[in-house]
PDB file of N, CA and C in Angstrom:
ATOM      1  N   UNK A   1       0.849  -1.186   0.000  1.00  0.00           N
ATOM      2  CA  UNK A   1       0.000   0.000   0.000  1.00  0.00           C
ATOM      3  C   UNK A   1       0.888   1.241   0.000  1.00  0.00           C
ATOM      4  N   UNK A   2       0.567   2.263  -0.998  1.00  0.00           N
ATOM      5  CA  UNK A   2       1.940   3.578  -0.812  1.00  0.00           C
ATOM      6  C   UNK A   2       1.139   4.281   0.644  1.00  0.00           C
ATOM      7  N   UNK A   3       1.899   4.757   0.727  1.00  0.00           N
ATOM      8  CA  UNK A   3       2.037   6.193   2.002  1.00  0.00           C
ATOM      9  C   UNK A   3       2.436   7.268   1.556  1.00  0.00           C
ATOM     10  N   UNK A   4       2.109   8.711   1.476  1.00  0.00           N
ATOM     11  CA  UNK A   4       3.140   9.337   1.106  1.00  0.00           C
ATOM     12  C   UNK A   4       3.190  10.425   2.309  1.00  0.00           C
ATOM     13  N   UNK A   5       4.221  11.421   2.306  1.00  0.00           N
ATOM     14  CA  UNK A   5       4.272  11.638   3.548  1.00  0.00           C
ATOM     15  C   UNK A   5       4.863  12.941   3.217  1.00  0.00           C
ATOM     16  N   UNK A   6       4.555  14.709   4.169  1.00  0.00           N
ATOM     17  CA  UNK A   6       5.816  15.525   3.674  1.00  0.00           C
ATOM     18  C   UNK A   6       6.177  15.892   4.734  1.00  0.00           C
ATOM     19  N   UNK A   7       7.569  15.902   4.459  1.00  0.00           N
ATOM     20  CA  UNK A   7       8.632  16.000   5.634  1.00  0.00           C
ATOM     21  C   UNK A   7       9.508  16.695   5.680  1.00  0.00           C
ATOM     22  N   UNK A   8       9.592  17.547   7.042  1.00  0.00           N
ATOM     23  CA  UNK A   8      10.297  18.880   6.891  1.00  0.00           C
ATOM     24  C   UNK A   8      11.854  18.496   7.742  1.00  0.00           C
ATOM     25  N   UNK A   9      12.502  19.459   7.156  1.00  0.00           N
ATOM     26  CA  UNK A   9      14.625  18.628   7.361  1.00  0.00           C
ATOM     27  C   UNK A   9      14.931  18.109   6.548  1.00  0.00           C
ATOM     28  N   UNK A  10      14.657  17.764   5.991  1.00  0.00           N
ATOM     29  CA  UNK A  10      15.522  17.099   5.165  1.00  0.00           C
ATOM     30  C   UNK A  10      16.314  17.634   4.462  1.00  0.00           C
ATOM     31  N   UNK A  11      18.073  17.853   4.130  1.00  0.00           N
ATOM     32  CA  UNK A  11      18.274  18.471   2.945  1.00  0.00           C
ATOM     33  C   UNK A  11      19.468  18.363   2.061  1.00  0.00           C
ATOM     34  N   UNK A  12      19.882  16.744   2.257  1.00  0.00           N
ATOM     35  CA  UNK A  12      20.136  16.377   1.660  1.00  0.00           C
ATOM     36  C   UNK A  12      20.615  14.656   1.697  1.00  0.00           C
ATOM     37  N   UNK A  13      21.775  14.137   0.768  1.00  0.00           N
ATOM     38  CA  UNK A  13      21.048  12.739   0.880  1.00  0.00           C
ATOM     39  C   UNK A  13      21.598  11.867   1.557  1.00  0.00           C
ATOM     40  N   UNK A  14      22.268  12.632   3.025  1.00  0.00           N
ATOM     41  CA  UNK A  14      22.642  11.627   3.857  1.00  0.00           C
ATOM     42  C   UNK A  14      21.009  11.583   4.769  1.00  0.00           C
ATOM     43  N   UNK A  15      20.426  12.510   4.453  1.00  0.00           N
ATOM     44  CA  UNK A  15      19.121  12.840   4.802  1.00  0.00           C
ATOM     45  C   UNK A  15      17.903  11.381   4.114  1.00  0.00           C
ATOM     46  N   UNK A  16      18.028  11.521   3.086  1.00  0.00           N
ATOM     47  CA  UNK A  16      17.740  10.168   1.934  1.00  0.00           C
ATOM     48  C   UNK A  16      17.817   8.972   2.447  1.00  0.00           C
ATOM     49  N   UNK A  17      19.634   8.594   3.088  1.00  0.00           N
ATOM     50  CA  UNK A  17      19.718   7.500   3.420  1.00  0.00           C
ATOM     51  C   UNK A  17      18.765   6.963   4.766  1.00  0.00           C
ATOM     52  N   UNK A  18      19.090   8.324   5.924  1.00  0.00           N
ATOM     53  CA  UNK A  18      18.783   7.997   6.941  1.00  0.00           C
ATOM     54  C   UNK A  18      17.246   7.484   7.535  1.00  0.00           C
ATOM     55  N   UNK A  19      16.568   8.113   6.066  1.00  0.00           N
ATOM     56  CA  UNK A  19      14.449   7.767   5.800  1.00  0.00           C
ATOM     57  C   UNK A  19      14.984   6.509   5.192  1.00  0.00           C
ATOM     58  N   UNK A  20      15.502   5.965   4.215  1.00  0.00           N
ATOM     59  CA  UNK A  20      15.562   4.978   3.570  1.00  0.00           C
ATOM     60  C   UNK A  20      15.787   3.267   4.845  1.00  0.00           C
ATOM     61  N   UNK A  21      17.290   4.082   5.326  1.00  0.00           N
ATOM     62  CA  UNK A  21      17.301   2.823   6.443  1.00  0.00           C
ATOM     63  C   UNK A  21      16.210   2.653   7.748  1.00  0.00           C
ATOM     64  N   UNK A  22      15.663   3.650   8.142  1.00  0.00           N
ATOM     65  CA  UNK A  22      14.548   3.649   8.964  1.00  0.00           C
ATOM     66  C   UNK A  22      13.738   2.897   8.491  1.00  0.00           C
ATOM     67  N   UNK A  23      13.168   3.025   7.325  1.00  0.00           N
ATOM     68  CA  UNK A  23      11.815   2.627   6.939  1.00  0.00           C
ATOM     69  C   UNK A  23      12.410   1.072   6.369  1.00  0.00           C
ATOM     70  N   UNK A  24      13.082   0.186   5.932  1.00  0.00           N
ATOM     71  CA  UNK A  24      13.627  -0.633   5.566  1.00  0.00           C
ATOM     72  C   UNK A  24      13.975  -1.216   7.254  1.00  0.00           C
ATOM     73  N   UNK A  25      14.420  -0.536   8.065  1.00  0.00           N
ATOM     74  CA  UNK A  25      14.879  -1.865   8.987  1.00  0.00           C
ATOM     75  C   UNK A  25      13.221  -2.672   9.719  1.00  0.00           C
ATOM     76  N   UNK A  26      12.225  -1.490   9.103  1.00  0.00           N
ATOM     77  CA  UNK A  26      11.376  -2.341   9.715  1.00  0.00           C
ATOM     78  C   UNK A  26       9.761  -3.127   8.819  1.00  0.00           C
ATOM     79  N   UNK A  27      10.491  -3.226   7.253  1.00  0.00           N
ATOM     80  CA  UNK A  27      10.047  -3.431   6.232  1.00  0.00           C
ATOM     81  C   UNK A  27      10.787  -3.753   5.196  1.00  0.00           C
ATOM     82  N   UNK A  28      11.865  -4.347   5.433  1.00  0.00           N
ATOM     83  CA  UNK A  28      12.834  -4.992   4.603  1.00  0.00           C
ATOM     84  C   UNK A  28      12.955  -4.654   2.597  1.00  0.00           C
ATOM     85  N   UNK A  29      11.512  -4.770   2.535  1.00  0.00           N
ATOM     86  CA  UNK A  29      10.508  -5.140   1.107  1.00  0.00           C
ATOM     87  C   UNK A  29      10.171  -3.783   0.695  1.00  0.00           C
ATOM     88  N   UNK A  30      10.219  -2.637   1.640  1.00  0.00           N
ATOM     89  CA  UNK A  30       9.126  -1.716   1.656  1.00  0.00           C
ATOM     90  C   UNK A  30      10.200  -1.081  -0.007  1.00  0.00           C
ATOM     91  N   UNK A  31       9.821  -0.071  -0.432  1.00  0.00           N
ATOM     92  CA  UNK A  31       9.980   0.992  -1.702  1.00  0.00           C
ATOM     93  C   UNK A  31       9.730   2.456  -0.815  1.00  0.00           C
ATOM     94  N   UNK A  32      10.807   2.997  -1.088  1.00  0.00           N
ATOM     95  CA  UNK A  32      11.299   4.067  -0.693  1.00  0.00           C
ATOM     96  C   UNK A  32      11.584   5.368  -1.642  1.00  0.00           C
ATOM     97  N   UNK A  33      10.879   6.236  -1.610  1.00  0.00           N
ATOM     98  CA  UNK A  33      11.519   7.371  -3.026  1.00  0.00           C
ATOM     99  C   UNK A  33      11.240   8.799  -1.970  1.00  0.00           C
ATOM    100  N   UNK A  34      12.390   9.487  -2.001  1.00  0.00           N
ATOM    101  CA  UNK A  34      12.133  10.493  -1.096  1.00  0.00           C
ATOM    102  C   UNK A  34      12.830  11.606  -2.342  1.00  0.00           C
ATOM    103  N   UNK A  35      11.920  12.901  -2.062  1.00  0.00           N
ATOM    104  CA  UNK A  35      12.163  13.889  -3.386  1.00  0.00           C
ATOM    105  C   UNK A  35      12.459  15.047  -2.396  1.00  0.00           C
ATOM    106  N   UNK A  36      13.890  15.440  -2.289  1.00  0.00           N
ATOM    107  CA  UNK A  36      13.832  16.328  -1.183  1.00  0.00           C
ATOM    108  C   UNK A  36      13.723  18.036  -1.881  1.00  0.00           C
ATOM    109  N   UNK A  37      13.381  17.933  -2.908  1.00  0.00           N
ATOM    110  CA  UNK A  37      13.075  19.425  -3.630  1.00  0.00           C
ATOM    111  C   UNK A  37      11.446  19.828  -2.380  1.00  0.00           C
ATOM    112  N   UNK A  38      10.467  18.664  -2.922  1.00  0.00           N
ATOM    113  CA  UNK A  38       9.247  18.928  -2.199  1.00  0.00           C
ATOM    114  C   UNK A  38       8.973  18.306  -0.630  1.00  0.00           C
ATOM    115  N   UNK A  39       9.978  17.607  -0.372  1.00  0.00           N
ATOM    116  CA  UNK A  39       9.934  17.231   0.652  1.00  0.00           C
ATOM    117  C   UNK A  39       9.239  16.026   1.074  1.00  0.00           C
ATOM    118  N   UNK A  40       8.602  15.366  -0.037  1.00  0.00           N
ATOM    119  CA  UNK A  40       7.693  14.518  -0.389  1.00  0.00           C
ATOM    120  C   UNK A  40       8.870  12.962   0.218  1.00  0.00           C
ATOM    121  N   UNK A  41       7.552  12.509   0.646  1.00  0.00           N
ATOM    122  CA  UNK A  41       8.743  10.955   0.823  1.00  0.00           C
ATOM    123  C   UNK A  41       7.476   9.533   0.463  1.00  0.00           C
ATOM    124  N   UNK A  42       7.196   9.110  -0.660  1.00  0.00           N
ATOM    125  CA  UNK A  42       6.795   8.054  -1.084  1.00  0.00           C
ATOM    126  C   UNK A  42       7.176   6.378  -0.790  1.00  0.00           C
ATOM    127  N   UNK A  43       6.193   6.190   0.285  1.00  0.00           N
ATOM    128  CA  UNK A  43       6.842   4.964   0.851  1.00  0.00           C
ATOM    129  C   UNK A  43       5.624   3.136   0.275  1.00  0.00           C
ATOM    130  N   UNK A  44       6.159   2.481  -0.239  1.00  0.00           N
ATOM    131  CA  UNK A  44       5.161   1.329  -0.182  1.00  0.00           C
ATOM    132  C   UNK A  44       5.310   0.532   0.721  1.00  0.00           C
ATOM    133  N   UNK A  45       4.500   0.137   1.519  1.00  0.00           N
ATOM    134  CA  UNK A  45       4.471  -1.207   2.282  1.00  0.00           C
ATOM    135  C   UNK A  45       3.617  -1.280   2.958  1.00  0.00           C
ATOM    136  N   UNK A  46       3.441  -2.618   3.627  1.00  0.00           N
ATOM    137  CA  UNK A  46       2.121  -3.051   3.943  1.00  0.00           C
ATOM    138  C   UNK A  46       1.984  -2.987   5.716  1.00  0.00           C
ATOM    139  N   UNK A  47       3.232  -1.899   6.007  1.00  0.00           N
ATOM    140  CA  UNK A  47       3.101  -1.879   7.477  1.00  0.00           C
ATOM    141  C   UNK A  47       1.571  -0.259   7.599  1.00  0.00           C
ATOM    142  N   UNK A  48       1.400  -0.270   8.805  1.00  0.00           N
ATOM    143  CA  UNK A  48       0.611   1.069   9.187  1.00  0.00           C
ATOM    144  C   UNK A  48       1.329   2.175   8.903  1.00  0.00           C
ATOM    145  N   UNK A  49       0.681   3.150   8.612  1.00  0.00           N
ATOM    146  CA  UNK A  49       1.040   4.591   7.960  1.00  0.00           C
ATOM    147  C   UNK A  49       1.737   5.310   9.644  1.00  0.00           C
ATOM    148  N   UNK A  50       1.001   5.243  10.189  1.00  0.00           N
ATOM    149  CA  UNK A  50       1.718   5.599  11.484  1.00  0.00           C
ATOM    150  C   UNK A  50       2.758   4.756  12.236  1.00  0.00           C
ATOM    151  N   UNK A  51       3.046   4.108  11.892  1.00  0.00           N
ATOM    152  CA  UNK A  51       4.606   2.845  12.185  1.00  0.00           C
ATOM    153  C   UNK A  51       5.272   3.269  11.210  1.00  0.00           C
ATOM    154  N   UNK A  52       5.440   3.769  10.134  1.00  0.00           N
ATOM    155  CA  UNK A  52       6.308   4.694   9.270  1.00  0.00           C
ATOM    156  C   UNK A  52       7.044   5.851   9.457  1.00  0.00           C
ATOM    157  N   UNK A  53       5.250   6.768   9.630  1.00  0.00           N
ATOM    158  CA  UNK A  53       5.921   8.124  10.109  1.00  0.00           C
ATOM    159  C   UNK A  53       6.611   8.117  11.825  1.00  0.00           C
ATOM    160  N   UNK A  54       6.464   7.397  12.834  1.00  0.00           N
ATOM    161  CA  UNK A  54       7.127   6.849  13.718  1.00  0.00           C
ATOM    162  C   UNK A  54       8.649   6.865  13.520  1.00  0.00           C
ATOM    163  N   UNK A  55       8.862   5.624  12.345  1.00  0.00           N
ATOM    164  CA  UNK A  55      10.504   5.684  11.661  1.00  0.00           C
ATOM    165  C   UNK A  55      11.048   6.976  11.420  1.00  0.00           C
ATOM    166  N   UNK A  56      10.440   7.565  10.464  1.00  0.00           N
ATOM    167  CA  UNK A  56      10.819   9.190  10.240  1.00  0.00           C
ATOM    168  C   UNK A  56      11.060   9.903  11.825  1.00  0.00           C
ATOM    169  N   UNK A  57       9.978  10.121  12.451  1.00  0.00           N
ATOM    170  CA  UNK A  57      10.304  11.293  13.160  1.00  0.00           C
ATOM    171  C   UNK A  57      11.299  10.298  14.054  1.00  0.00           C
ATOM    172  N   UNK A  58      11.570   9.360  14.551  1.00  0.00           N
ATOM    173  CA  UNK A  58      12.551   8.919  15.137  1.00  0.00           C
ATOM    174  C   UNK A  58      14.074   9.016  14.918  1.00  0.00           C
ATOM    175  N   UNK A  59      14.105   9.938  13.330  1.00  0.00           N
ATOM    176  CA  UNK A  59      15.129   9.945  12.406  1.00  0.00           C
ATOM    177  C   UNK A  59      15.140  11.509  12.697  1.00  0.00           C
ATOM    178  N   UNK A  60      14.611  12.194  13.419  1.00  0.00           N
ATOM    179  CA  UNK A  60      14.659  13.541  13.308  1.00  0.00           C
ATOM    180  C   UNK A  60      14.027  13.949  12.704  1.00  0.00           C
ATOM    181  N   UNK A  61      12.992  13.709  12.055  1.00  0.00           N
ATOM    182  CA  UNK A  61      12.323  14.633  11.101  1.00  0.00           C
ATOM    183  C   UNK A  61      11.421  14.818  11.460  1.00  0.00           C
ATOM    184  N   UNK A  62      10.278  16.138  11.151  1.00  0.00           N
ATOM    185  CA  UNK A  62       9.160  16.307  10.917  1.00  0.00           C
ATOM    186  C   UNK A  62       8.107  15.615  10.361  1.00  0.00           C
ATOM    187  N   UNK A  63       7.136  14.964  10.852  1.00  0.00           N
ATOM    188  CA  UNK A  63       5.886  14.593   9.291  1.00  0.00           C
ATOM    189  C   UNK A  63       4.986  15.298   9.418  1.00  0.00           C
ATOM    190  N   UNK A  64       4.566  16.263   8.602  1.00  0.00           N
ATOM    191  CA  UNK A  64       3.258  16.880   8.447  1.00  0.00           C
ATOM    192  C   UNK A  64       2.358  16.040   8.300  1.00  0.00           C
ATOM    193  N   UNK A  65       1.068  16.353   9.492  1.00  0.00           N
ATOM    194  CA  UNK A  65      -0.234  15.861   9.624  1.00  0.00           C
ATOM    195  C   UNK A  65      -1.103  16.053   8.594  1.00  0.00           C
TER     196      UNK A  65
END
């Protein structure tokens, strides 16, 4: 299922990695595309949308509600 999510900090792509390994250590499978022009972070997987943004802000970031 996608998620998409916008997220403020980010700004650049050690920024990328650090959403990428979050969301992967707890979705192995998941698809990850983070566009840090818009801040946009496009996630697929079949975990809850809020066990995601969880990963993120645990990463430091913002998720807009």
């Amino acid at each position: 299922m996608p998620h998409v999510f916008q997220v403020q900090g980010m700004s650049c792509q050690h920024c990328v990695k650090a959403i990428e390994r979050a969301i992967r250590a707890l979705d192995a499978d998941a698809r990850v595309h983070v566009d840090l022009a818009s801040g946009r972070v496009e996630i697929e997987s079949a975990l809850p949308r809020e066990a995601l943004a969880a990963a993120i802000r645990e990463e430091g970031y913002t998720v807009a509600s």
